[in-house]
Structures are given as structure tokens and as C-alpha cells.
N, C-alpha and C. Protein backbone atom coordinates (compact mmCIF):
# COMPACT_ATOMS: atom_id res chain seq x y z
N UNK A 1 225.61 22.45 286.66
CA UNK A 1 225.08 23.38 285.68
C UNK A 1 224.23 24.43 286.38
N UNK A 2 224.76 25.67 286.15
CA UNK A 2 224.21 27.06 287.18
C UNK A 2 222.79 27.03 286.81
N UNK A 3 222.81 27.25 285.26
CA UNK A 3 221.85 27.43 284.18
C UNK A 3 219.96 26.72 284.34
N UNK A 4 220.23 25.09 285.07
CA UNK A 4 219.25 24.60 285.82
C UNK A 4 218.30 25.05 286.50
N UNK A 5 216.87 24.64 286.54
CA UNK A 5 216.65 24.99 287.68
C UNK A 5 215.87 23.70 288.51
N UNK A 6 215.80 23.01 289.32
CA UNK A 6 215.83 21.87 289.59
C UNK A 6 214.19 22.06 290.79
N UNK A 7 213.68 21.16 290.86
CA UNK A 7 212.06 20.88 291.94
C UNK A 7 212.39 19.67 292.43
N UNK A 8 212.38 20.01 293.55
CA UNK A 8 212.56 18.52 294.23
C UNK A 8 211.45 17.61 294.88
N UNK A 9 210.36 18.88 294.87
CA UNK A 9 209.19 18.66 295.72
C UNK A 9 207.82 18.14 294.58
N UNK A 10 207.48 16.58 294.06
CA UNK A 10 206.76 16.58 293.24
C UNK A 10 205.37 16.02 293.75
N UNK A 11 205.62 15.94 294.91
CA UNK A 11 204.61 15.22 295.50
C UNK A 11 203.09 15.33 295.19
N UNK A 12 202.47 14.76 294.58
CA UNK A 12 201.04 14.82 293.98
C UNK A 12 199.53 15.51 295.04
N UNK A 13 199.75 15.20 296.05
CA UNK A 13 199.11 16.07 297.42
C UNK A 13 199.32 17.59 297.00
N UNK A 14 200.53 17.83 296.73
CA UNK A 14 201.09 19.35 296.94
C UNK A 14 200.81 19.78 295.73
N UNK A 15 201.33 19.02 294.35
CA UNK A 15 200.80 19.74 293.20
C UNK A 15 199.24 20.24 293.09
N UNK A 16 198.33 19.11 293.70
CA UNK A 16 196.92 19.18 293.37
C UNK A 16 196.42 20.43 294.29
N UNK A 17 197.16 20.20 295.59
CA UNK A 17 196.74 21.97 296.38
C UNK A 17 197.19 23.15 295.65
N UNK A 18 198.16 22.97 295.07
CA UNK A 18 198.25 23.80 293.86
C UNK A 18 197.31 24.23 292.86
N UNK A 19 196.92 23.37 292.14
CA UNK A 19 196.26 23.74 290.88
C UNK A 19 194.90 24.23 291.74
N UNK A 20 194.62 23.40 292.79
CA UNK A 20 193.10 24.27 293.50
C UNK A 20 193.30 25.55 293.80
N UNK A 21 194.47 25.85 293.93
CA UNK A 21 194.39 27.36 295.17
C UNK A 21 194.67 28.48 293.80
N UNK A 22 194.97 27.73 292.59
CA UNK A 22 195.61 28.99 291.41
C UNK A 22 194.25 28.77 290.21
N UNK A 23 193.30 27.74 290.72
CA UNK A 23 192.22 27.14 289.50
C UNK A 23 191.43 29.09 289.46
N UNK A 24 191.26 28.98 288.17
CA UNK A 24 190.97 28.54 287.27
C UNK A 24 192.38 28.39 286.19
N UNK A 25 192.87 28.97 286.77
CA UNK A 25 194.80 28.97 285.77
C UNK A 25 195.49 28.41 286.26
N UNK A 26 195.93 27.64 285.10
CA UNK A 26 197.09 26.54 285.60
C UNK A 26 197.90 27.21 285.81
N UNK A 27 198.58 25.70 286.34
CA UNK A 27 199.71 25.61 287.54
C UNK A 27 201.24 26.17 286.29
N UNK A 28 201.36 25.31 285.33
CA UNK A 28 202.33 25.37 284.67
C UNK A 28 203.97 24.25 285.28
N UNK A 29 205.01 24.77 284.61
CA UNK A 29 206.30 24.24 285.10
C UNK A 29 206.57 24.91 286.63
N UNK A 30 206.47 24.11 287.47
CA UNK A 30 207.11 24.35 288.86
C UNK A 30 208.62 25.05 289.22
N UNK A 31 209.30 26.11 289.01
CA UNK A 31 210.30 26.25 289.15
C UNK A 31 211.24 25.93 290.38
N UNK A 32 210.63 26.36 291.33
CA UNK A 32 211.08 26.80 292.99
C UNK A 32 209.86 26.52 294.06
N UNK A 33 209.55 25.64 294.84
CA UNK A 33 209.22 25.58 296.42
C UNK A 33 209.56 25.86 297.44
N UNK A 34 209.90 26.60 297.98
CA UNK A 34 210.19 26.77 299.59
C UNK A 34 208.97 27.41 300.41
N UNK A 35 209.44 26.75 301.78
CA UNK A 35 208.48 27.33 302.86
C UNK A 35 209.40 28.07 303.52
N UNK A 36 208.75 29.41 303.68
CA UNK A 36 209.41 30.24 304.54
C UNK A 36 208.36 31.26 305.35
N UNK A 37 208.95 32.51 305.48
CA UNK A 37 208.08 33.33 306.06
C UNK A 37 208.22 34.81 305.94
N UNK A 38 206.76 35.18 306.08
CA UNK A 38 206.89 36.99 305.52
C UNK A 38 207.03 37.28 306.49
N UNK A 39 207.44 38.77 306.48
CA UNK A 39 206.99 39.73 307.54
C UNK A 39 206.94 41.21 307.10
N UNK A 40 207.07 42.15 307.85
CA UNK A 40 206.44 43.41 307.31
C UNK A 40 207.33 44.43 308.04
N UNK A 41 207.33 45.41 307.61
CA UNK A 41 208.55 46.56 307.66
C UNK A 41 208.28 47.27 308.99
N UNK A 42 206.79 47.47 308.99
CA UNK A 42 206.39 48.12 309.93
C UNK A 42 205.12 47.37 310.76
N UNK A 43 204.96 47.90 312.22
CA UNK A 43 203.99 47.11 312.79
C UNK A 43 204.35 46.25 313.80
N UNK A 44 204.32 45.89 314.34
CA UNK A 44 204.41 44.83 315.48
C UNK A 44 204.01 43.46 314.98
N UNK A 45 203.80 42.86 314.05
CA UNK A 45 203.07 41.81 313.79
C UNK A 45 204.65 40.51 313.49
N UNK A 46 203.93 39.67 314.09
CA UNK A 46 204.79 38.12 313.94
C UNK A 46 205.23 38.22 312.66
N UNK A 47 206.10 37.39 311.75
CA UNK A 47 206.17 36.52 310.90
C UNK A 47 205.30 35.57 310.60
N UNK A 48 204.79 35.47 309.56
CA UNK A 48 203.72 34.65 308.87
C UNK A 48 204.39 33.61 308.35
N UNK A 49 203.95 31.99 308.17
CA UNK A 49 204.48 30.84 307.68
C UNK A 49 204.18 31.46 306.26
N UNK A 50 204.60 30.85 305.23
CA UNK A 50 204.37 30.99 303.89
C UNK A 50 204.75 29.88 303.04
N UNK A 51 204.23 29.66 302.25
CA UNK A 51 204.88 28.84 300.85
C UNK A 51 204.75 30.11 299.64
N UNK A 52 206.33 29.55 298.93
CA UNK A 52 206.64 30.62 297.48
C UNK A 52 206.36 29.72 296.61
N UNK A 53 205.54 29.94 295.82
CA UNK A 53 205.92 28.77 294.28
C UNK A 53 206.53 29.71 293.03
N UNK A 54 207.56 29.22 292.74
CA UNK A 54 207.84 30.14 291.40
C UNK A 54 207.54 29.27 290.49
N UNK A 55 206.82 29.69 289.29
CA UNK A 55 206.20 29.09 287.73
C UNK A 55 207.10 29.11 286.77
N UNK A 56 206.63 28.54 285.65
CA UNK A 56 207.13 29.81 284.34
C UNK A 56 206.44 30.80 284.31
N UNK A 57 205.37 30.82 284.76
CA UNK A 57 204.61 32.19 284.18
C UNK A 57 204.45 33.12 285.52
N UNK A 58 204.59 32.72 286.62
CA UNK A 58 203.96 33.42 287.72
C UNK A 58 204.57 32.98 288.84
N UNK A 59 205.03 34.01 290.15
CA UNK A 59 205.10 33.65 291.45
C UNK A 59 203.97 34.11 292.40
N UNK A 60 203.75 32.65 293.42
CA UNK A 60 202.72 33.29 294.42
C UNK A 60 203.44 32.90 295.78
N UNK A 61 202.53 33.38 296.72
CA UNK A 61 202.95 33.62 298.24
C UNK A 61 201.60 33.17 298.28
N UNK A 62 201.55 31.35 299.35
CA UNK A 62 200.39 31.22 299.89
C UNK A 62 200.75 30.53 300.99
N UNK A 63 199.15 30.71 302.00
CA UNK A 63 199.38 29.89 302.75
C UNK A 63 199.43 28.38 303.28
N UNK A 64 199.93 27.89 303.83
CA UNK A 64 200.09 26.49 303.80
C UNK A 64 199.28 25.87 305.03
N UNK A 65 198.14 24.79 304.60
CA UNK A 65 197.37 24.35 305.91
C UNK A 65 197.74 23.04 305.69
N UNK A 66 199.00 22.63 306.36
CA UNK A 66 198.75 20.94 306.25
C UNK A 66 198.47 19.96 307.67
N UNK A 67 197.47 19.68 307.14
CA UNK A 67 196.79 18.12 308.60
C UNK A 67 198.02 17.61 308.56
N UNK A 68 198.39 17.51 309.96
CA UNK A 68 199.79 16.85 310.38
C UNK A 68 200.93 17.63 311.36
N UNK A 69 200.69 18.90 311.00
CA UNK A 69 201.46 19.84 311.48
C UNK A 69 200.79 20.56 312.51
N UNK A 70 199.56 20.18 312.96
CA UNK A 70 198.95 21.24 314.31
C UNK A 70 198.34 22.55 313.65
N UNK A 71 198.01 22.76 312.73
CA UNK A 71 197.34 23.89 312.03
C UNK A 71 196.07 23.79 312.10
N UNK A 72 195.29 25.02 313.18
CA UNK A 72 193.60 24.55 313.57
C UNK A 72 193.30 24.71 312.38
N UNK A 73 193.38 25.73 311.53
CA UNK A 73 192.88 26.26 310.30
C UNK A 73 192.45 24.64 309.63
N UNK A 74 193.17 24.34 309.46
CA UNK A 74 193.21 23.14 308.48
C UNK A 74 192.31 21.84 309.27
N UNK A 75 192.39 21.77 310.63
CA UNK A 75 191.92 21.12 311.41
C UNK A 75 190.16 21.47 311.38
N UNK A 76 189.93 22.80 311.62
CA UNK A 76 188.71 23.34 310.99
C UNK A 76 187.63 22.67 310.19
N UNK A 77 188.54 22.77 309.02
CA UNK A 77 187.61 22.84 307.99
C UNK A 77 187.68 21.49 307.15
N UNK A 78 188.16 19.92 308.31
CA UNK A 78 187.85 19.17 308.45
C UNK A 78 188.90 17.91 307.22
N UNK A 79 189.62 18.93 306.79
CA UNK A 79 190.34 18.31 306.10
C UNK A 79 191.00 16.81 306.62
N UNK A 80 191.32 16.09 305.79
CA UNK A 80 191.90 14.76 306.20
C UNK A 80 193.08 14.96 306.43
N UNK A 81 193.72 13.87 307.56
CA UNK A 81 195.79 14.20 307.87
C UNK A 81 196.07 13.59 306.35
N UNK A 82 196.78 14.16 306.05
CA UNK A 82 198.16 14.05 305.34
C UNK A 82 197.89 14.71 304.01
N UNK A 83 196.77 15.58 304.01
CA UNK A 83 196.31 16.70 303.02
C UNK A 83 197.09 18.12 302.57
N UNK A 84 197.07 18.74 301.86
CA UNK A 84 197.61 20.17 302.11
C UNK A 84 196.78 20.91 301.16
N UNK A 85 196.34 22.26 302.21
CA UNK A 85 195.49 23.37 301.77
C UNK A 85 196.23 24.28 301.73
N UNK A 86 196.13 24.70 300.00
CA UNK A 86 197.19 25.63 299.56
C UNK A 86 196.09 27.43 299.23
N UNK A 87 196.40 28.40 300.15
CA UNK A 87 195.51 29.06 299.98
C UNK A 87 196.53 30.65 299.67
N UNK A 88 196.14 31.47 297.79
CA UNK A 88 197.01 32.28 297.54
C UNK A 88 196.62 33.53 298.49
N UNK A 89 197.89 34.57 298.47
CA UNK A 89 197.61 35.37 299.59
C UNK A 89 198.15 36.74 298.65
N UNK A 90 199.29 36.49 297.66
CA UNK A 90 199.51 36.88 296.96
C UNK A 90 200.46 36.70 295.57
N UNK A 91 200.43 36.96 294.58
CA UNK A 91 200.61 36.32 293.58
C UNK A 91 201.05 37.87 292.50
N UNK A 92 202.12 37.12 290.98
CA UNK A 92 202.06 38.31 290.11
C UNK A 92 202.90 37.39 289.12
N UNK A 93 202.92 38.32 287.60
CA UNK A 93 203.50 37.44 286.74
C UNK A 93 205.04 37.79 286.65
N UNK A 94 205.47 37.09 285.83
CA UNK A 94 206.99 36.98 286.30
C UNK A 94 207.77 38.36 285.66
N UNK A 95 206.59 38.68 283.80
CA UNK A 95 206.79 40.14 283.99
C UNK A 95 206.81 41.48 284.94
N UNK A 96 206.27 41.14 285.67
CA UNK A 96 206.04 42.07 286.55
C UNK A 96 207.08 42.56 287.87
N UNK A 97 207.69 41.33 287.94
CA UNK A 97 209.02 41.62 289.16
C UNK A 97 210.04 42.13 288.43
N UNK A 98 210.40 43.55 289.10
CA UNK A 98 211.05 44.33 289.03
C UNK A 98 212.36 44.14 289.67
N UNK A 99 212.28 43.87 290.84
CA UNK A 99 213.34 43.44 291.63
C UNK A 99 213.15 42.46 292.91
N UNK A 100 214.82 41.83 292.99
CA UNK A 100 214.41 40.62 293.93
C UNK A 100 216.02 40.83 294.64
N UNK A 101 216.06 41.08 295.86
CA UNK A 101 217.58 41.02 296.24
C UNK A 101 217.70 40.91 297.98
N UNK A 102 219.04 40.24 298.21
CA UNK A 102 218.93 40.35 299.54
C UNK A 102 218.66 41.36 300.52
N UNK A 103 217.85 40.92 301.36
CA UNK A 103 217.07 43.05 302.60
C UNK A 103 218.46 43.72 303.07
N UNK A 104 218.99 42.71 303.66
CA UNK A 104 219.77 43.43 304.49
C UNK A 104 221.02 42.47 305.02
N UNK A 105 221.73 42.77 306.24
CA UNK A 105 222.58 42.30 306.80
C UNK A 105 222.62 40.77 307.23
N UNK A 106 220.76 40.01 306.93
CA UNK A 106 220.47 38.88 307.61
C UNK A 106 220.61 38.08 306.04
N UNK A 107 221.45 37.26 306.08
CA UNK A 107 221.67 36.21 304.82
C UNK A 107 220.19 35.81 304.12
N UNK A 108 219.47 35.98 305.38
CA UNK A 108 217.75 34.69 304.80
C UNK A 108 216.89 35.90 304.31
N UNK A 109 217.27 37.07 304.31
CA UNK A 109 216.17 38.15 304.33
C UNK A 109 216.02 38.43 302.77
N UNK A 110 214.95 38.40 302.43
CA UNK A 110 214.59 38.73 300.70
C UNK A 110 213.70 39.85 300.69
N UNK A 111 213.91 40.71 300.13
CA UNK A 111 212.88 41.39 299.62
C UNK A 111 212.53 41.18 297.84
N UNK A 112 210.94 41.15 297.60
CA UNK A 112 210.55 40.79 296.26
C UNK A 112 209.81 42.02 295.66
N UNK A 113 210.05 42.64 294.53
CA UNK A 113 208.96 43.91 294.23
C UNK A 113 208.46 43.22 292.96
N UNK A 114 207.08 43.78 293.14
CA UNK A 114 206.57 43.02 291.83
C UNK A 114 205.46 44.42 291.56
N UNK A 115 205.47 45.26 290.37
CA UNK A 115 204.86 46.34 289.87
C UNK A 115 203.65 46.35 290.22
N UNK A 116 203.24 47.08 289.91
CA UNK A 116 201.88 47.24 290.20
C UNK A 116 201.03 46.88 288.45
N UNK A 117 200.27 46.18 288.03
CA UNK A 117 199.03 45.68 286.93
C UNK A 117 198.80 47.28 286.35
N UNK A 118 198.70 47.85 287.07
CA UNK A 118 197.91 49.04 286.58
C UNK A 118 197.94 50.30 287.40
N UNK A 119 198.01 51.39 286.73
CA UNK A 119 198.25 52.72 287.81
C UNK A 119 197.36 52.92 288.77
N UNK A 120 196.13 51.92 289.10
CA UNK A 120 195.05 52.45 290.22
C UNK A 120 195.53 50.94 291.26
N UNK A 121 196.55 50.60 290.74
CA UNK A 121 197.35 50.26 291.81
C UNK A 121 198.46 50.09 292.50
N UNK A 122 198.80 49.19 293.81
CA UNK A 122 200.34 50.16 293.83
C UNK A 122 201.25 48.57 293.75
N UNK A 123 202.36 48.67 293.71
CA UNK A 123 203.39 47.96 294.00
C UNK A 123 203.49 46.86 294.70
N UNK A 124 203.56 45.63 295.22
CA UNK A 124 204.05 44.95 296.03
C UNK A 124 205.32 44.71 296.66
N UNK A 125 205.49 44.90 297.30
CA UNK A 125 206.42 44.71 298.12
C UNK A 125 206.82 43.13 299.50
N UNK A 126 207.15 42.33 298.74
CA UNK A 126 207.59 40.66 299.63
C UNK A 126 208.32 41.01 300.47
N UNK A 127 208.23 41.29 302.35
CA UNK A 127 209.86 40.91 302.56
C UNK A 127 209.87 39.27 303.31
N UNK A 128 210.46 38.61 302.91
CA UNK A 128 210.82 37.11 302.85
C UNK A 128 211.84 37.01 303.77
N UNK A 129 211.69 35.88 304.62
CA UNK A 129 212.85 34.97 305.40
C UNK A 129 212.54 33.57 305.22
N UNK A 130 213.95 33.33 304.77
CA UNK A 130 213.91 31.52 304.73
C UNK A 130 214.68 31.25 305.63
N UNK A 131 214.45 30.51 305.67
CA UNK A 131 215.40 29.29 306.87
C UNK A 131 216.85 28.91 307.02
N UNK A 132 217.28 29.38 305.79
CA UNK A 132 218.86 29.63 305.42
C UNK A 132 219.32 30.23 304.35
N UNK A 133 220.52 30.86 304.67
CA UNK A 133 220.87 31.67 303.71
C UNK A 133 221.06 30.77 302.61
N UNK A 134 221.12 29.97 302.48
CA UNK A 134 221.43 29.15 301.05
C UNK A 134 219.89 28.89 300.45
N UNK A 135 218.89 28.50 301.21
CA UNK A 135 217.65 28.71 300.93
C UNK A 135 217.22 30.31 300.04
N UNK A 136 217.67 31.18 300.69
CA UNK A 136 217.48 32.28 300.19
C UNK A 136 218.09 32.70 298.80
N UNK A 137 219.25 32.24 298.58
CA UNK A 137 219.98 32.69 297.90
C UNK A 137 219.65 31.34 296.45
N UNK A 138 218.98 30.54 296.64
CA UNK A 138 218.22 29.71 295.53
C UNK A 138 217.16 29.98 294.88
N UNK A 139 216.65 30.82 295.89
CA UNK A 139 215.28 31.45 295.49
C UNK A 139 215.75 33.01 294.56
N UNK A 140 216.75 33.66 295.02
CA UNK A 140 216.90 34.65 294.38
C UNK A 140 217.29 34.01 292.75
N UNK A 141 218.23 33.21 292.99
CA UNK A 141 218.89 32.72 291.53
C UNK A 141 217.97 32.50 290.89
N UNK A 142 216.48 31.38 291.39
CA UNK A 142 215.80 31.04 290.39
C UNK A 142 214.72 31.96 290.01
N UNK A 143 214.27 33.31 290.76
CA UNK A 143 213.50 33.83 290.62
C UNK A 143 214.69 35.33 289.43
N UNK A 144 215.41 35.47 289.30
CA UNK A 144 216.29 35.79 288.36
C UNK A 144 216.18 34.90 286.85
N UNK A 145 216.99 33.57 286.82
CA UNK A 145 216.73 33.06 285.88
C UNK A 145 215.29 32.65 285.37
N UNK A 146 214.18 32.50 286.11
CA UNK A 146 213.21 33.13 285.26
C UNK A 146 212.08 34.10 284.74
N UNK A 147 212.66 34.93 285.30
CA UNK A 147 212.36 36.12 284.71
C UNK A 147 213.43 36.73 283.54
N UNK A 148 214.55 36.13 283.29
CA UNK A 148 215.47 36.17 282.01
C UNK A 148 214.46 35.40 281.25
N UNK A 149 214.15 34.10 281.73
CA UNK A 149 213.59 33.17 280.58
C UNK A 149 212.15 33.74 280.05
N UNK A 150 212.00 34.61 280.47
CA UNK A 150 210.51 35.39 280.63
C UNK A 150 210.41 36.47 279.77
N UNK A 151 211.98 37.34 279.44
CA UNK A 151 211.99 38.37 278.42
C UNK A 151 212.92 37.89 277.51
């Protein structure tokens, strides 16, 4: 069934870094998890790790600190192993994405636009790589079907 949209990831660690990193507003229905990574059009700068969560109501882009994986960040600030510090970096409601489609010639490459709230600000612009084109191309479907379910 196309129509689905399926979470595989329910793990109670991960939800609860959730609801901390989006508190004071809930979390809602989980649509989509993946870890992937941004990067930027222009600039010299690496690729950034990322986690996407798509909602019913909202997608965010945060970062992911989990004890276990070698992340000083997380190591820092003393967290316990097998924790995850979910920290938003950026976020918008599902009204708001305008468009979501593959960048370019690279199967994993996404770009996400999500409007701008208000004219004294501007646009967002996601460009996204996952780890496989089939990764990618799940995220587009589900970030499509809900934003149908959304209007």
C-alpha cells in the first residue's frame, strides 16, 4: 500500500530526545526518520550529520549527539552512553513546504523549500543527502503525502 506511511524507529530514547529538543510543542505522529546530511550550495564547508523528522504537523532538521558514536559534543556535556541529544537546527510546518524534489544528477541529493512565516523573512532552502537513493526517494514520497494530508 503506496498510500502508508510506515516508522520503524520507535525507540523510547529517541522519541523522548524528541519531545525535549521540540518542548514546548509536541512531538505529534512521527511520519519519517532518517539520518542523513546537509550541505550548502556555496562555500567550502563539509557536510553536516543530520536527523529529518517528518510530523503531521511539522518537519525539522536536527542535530544528532548520541553517546556511543564518538561525538565530543555529546561526550561534553556529560551525557550517559546509550542516550541521544536531539538538538533543532531547523524546523517549519508542513504548510509551509513549497517544494521537495530530487537536486540533481546524484539519486541521494534532496533539495527542501519551505516559505518563509512572514515577509521580514526569507525562504529556506534544505539541500539533503541520504545515504541512498532509495532513502531519498522515501523521504520525498513521505514528505509529499503529508503535506497532501495537510491541505
Amino acid at each position: 500500500d503506496r498510500e502508508s506511511i510506515t516508522f520503524d524507529n520507535d525507540d523510547k530514547v529517541v522519541l523522548d530526545a524528541l519531545g525535549t529538543a521540540v518542548a514546548p510543542a509536541s512531538v505529534g505522529a512521527i511520519l519519517h526518520y532518517q539520518i542523513l546530511r546537509q550541505r550548502w550550495k556555496h562555500g567550502e564547508r563539509d557536510a553536516v550529520r543530520r536527523v529529518c523528522v517528518l510530523t503531521d504537523t511539522h518537519i525539522y532538521l536536527l542535530n544528532e549527539n548520541y553517546v556511543g558514536d564518538g561525538t565530543t559534543r555529546a561526550k561534553k556535556r556529560g551525557t550517559p552512553p546509550g542516550n541521544v541529544v536531539l538538538e533543532v537546527v531547523d524546523s517549519g510546518t508542513l504548510d509551509l513546504i513549497s517544494e521537495i524534489k530530487a537536486a540533481d544528477e546524484d539519486p541521494r541529493s534532496i533539495t527542501l523549500v519551505i516559505k518563509a512565516p512572514s515577509r521580514l523573512k526569507r525562504a529556506h532552502r534544505w539541500r539533503l543527502l541520504c545515504y541512498d537513493g532509495e532513502g531519498a526517494e522515501r523521504l520525498i514520497d513521505d514528505v509529499r503525502k503529508a503535506t497532501v494530508m495537510e491541505h
